[in-house]
PDB file of N, CA and C in Angstrom:
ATOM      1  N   UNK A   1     -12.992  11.692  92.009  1.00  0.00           N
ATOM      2  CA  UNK A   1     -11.577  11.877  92.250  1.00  0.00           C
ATOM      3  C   UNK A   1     -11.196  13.304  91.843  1.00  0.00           C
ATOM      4  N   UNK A   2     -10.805  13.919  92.713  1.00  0.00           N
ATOM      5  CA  UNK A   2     -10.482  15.321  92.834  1.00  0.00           C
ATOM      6  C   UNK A   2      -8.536  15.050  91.711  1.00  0.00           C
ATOM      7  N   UNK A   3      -8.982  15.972  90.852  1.00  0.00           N
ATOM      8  CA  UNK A   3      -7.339  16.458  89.970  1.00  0.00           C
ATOM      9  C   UNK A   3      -6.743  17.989  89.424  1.00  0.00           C
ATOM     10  N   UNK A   4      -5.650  18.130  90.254  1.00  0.00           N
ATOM     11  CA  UNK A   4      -4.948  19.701  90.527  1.00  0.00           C
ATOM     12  C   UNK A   4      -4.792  19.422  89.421  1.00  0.00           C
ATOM     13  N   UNK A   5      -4.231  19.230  88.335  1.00  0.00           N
ATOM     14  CA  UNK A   5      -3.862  18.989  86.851  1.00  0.00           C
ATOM     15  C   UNK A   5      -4.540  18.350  86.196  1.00  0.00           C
ATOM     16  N   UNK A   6      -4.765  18.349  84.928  1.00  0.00           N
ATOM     17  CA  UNK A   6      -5.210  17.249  83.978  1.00  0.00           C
ATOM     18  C   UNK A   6      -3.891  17.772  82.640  1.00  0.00           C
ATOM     19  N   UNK A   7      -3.437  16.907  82.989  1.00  0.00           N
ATOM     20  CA  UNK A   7      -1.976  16.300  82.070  1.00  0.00           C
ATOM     21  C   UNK A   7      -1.688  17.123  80.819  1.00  0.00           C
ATOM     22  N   UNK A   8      -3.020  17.084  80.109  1.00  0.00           N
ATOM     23  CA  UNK A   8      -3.059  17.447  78.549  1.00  0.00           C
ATOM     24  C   UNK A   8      -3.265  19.108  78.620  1.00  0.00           C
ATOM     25  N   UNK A   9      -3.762  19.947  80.000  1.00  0.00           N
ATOM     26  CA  UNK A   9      -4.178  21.036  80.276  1.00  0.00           C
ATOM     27  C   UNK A   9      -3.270  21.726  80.473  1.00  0.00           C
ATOM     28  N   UNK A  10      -2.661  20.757  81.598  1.00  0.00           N
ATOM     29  CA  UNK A  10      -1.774  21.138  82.358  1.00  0.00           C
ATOM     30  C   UNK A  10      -0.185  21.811  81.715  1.00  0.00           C
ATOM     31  N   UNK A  11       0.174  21.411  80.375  1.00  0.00           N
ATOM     32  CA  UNK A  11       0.957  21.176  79.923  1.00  0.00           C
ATOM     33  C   UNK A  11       0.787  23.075  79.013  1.00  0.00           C
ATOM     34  N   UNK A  12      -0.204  23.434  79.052  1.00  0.00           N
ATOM     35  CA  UNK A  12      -0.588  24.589  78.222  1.00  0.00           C
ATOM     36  C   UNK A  12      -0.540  25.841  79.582  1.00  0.00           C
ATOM     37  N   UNK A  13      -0.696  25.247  80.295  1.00  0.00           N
ATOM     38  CA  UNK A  13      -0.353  26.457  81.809  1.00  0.00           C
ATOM     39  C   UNK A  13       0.581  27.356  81.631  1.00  0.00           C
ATOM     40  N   UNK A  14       1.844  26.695  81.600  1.00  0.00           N
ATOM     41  CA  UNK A  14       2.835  27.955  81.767  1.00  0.00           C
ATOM     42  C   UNK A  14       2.956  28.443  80.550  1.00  0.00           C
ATOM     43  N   UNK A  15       2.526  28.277  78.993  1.00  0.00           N
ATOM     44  CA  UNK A  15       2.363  29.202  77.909  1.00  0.00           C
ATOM     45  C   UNK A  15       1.859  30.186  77.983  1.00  0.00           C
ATOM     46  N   UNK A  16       1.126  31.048  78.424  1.00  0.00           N
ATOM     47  CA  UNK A  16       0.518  32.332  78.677  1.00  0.00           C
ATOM     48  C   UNK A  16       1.401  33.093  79.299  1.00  0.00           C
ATOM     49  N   UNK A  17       2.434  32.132  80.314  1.00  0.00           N
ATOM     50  CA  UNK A  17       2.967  33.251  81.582  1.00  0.00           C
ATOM     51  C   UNK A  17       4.789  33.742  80.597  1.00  0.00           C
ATOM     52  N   UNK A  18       4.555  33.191  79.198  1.00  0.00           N
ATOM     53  CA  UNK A  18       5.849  32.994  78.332  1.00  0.00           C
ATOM     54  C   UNK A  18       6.958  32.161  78.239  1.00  0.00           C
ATOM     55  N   UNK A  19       6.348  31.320  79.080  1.00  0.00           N
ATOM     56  CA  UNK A  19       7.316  30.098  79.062  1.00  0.00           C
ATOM     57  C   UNK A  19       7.105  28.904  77.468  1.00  0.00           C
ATOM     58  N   UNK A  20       8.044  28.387  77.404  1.00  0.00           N
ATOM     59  CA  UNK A  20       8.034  27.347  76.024  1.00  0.00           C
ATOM     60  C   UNK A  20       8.588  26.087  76.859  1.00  0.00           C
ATOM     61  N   UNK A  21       7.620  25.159  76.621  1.00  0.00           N
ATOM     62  CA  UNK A  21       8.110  23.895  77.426  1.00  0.00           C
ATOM     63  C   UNK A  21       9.125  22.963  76.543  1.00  0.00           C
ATOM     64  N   UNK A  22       9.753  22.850  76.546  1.00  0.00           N
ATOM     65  CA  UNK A  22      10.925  21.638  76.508  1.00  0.00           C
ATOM     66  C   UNK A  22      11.013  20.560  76.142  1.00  0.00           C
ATOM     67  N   UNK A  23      10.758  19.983  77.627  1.00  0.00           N
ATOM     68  CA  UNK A  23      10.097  18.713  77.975  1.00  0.00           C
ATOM     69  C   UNK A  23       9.128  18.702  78.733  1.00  0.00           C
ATOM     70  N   UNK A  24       8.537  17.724  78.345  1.00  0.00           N
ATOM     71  CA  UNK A  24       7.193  17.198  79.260  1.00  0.00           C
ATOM     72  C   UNK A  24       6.967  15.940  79.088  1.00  0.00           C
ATOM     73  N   UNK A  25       7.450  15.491  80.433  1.00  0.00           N
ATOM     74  CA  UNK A  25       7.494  13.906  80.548  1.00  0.00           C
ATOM     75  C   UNK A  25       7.193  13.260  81.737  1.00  0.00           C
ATOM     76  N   UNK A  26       5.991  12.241  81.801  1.00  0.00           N
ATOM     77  CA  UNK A  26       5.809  11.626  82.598  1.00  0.00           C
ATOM     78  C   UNK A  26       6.491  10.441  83.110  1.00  0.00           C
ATOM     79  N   UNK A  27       6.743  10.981  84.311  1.00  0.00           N
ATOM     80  CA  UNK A  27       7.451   9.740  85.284  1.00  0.00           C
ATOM     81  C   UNK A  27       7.159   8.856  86.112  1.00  0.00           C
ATOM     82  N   UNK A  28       6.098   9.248  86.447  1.00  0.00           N
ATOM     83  CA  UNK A  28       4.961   8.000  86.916  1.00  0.00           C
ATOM     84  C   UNK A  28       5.875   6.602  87.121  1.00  0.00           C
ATOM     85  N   UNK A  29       5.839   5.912  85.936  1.00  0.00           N
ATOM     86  CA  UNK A  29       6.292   4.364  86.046  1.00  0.00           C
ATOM     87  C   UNK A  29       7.269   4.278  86.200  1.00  0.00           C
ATOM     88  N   UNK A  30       8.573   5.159  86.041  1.00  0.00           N
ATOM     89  CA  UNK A  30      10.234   5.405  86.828  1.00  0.00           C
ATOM     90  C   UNK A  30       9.743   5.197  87.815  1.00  0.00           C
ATOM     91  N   UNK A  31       8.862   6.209  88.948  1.00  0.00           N
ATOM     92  CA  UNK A  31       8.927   6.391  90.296  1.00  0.00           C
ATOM     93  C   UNK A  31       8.242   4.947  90.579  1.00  0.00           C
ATOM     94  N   UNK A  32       7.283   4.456  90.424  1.00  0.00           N
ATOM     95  CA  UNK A  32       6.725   3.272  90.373  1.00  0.00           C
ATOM     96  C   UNK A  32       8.069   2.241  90.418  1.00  0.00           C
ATOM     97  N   UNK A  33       8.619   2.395  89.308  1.00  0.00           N
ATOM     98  CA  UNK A  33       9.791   1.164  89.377  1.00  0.00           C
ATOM     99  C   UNK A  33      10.633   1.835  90.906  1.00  0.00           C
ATOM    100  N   UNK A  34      11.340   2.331  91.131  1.00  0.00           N
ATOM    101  CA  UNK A  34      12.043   2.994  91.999  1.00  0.00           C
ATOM    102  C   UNK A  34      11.358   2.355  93.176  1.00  0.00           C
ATOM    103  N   UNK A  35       9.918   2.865  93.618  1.00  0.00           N
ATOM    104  CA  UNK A  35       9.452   2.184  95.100  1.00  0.00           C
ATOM    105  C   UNK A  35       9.673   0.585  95.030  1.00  0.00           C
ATOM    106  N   UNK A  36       9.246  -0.043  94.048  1.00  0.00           N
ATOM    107  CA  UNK A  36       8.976  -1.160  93.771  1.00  0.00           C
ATOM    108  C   UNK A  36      10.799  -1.837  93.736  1.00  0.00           C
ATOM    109  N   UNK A  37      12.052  -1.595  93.862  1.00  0.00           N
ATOM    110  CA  UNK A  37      13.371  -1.745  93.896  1.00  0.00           C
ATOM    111  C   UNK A  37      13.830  -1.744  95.253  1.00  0.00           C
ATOM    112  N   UNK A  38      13.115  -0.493  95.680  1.00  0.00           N
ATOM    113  CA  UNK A  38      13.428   0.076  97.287  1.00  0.00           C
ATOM    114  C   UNK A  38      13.143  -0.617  98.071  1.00  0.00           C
ATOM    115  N   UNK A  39      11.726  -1.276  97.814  1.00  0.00           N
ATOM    116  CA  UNK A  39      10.968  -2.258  98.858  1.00  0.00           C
ATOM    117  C   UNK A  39      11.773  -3.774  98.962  1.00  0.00           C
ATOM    118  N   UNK A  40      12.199  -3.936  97.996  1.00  0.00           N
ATOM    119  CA  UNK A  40      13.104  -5.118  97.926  1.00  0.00           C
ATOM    120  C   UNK A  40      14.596  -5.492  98.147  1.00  0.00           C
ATOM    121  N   UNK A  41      14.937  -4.039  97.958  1.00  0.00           N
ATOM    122  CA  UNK A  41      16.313  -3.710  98.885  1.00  0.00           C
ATOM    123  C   UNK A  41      16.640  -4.022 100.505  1.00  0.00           C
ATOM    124  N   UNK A  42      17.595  -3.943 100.684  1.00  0.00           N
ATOM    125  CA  UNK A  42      17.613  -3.822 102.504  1.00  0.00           C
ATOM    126  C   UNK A  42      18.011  -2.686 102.567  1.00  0.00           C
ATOM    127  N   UNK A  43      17.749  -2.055 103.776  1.00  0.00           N
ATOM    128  CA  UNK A  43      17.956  -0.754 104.476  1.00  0.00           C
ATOM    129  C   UNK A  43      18.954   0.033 104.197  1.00  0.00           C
ATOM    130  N   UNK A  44      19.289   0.726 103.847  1.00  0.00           N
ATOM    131  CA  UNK A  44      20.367   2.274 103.620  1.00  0.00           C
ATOM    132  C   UNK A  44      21.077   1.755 105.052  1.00  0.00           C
ATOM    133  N   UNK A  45      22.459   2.086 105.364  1.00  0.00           N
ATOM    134  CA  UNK A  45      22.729   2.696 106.554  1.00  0.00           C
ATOM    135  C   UNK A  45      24.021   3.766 106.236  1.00  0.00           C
ATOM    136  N   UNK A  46      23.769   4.329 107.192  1.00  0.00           N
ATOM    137  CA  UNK A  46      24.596   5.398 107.868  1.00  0.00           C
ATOM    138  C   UNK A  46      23.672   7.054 107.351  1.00  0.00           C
ATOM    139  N   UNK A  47      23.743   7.889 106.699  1.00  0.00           N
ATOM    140  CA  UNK A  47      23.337   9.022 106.244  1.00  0.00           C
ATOM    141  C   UNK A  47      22.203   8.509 104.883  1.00  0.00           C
ATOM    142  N   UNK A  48      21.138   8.910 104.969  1.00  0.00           N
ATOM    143  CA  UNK A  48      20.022   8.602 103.793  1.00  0.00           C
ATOM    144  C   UNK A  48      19.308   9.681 104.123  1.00  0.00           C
ATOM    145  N   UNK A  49      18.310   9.596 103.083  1.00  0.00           N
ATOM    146  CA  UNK A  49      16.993  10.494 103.305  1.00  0.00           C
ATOM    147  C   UNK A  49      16.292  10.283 104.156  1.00  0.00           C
ATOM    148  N   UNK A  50      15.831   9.192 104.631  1.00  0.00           N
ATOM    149  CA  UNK A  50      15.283   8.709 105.956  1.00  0.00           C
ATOM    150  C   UNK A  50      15.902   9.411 107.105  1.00  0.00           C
ATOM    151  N   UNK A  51      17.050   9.839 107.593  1.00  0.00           N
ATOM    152  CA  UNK A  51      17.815  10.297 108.556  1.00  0.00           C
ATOM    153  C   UNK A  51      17.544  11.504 108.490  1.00  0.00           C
ATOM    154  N   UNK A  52      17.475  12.297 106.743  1.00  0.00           N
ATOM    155  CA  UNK A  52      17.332  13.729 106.964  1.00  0.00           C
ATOM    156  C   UNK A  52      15.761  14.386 107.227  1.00  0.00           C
ATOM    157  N   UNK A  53      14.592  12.629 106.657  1.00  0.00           N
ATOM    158  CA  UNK A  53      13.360  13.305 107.003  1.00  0.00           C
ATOM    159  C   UNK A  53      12.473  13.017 108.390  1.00  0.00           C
ATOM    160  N   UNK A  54      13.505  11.938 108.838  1.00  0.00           N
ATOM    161  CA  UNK A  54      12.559  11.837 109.909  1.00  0.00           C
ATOM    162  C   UNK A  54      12.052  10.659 110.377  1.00  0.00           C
ATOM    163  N   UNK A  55      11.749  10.707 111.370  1.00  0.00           N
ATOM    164  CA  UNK A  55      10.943   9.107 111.713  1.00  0.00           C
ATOM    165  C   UNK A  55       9.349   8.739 111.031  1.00  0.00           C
ATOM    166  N   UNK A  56       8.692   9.772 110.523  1.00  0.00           N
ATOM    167  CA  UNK A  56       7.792   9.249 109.481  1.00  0.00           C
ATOM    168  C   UNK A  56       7.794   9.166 108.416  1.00  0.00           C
ATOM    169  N   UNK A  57       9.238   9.126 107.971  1.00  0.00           N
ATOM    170  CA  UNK A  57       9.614   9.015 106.507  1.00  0.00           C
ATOM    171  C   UNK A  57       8.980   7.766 106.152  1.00  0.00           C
ATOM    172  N   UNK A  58       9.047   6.482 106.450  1.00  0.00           N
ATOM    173  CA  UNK A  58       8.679   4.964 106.149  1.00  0.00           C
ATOM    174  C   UNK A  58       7.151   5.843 105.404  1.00  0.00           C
ATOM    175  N   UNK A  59       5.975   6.223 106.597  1.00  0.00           N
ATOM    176  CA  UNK A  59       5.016   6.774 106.387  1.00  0.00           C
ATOM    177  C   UNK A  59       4.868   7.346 105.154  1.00  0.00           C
ATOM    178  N   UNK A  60       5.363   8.680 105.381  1.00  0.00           N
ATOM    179  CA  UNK A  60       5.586   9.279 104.134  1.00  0.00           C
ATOM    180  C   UNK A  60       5.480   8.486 102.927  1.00  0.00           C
ATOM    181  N   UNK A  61       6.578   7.931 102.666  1.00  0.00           N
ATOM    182  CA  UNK A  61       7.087   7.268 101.217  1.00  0.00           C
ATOM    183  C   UNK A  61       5.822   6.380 100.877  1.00  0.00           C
ATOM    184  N   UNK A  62       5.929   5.445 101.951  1.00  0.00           N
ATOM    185  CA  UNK A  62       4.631   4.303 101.986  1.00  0.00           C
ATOM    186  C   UNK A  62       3.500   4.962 101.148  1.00  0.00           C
ATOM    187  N   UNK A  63       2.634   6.114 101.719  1.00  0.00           N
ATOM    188  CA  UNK A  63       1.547   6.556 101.071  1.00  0.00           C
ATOM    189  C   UNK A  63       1.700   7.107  99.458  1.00  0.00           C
ATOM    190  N   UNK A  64       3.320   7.820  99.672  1.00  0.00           N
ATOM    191  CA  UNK A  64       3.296   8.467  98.192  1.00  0.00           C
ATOM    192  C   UNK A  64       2.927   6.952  96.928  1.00  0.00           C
ATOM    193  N   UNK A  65       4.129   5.922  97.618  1.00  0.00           N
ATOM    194  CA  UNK A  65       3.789   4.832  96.623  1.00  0.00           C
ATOM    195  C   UNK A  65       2.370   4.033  96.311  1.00  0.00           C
ATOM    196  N   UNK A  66       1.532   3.933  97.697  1.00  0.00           N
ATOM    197  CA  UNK A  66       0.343   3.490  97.066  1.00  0.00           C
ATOM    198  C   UNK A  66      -0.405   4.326  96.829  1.00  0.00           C
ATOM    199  N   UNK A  67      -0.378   5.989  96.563  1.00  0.00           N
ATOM    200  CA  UNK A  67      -0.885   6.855  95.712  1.00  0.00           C
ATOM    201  C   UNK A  67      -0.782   6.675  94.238  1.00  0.00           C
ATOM    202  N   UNK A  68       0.632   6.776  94.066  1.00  0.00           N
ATOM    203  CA  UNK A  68       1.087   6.367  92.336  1.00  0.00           C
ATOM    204  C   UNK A  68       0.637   4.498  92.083  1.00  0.00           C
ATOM    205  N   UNK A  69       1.044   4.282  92.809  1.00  0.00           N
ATOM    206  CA  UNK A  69      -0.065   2.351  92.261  1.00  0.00           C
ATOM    207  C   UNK A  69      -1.392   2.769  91.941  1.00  0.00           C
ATOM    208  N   UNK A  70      -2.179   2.945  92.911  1.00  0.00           N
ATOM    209  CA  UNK A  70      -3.705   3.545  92.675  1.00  0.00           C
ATOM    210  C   UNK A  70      -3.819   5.067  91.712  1.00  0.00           C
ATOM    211  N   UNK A  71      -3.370   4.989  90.922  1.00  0.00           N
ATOM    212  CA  UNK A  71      -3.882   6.396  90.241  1.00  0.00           C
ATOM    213  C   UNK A  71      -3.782   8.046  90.614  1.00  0.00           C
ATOM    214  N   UNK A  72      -3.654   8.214  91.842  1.00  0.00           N
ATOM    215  CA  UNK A  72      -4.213   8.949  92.690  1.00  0.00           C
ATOM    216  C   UNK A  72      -3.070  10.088  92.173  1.00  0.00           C
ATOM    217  N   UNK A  73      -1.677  10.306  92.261  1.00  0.00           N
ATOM    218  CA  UNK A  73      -1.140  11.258  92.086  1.00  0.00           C
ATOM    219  C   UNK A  73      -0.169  10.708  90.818  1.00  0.00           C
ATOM    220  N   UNK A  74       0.809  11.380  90.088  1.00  0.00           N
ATOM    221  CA  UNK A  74       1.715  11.241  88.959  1.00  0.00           C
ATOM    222  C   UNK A  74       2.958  11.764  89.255  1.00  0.00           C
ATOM    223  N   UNK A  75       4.329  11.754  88.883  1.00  0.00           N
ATOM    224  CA  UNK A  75       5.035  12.392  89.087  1.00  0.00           C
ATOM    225  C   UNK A  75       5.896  12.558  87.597  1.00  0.00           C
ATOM    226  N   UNK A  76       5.862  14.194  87.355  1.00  0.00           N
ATOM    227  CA  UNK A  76       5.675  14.630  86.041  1.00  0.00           C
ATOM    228  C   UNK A  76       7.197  15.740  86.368  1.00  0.00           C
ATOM    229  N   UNK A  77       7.871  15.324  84.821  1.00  0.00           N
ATOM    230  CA  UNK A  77       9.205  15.786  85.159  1.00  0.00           C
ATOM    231  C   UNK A  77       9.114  17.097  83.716  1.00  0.00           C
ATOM    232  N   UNK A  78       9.544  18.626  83.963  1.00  0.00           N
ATOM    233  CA  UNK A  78       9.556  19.108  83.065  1.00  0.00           C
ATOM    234  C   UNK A  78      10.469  20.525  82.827  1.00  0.00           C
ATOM    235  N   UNK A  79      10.481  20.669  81.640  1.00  0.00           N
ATOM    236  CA  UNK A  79      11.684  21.858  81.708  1.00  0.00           C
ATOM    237  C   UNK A  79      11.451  22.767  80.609  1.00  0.00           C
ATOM    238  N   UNK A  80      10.652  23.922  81.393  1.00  0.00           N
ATOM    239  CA  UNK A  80      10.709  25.280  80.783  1.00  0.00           C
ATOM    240  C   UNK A  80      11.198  26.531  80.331  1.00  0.00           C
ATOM    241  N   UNK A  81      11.298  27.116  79.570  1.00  0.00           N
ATOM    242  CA  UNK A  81      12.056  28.261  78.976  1.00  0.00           C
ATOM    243  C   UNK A  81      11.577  28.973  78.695  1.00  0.00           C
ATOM    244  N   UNK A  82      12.436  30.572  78.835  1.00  0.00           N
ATOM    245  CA  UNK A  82      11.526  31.803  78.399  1.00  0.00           C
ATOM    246  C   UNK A  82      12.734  32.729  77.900  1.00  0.00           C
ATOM    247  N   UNK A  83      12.537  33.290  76.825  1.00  0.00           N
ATOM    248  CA  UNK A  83      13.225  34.431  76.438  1.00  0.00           C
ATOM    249  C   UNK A  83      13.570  35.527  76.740  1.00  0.00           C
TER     250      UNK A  83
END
């Protein structure tokens, strides 16, 4: 399994470039809960994100969520600072 980040690494990246991180927080299981709400919802209507992305949005979303079920990607929320 190929990984652009490793979490604990990843987190030391923007220190060199003078940034001081903040926060660093994984969101993973938010976004997880979120698909897992959505799917059980009924449909948006009138103006949504679906409208602004497109007819393979379903697509789209679909894969992002069984990416984050299976391991495969994370979604990592964070906020940096520099002097």
């Amino acid at each position: 399994m190929a990984t652009l980040c490793i979490p604990l690494h990843g987190r030391a990246t923007p220190q060199p470039a003078g940034f001081k991180v903040a926060l660093w927080r994984d969101d993973t299981q938010t976004a997880l809960d979120w698909f897992k709400a959505g799917m059980t919802a009924s449909a948006p209507s009138g103006l949504n994100l679906g409208v602004v992305m497109g007819a393979d949005f379903p697509a789209l979303t679909g894969n992002l969520a069984r990416n984050l079920r299976e391991n495969r990607v994370g979604v990592l929320s964070a906020v940096l600072t520099r002097d």
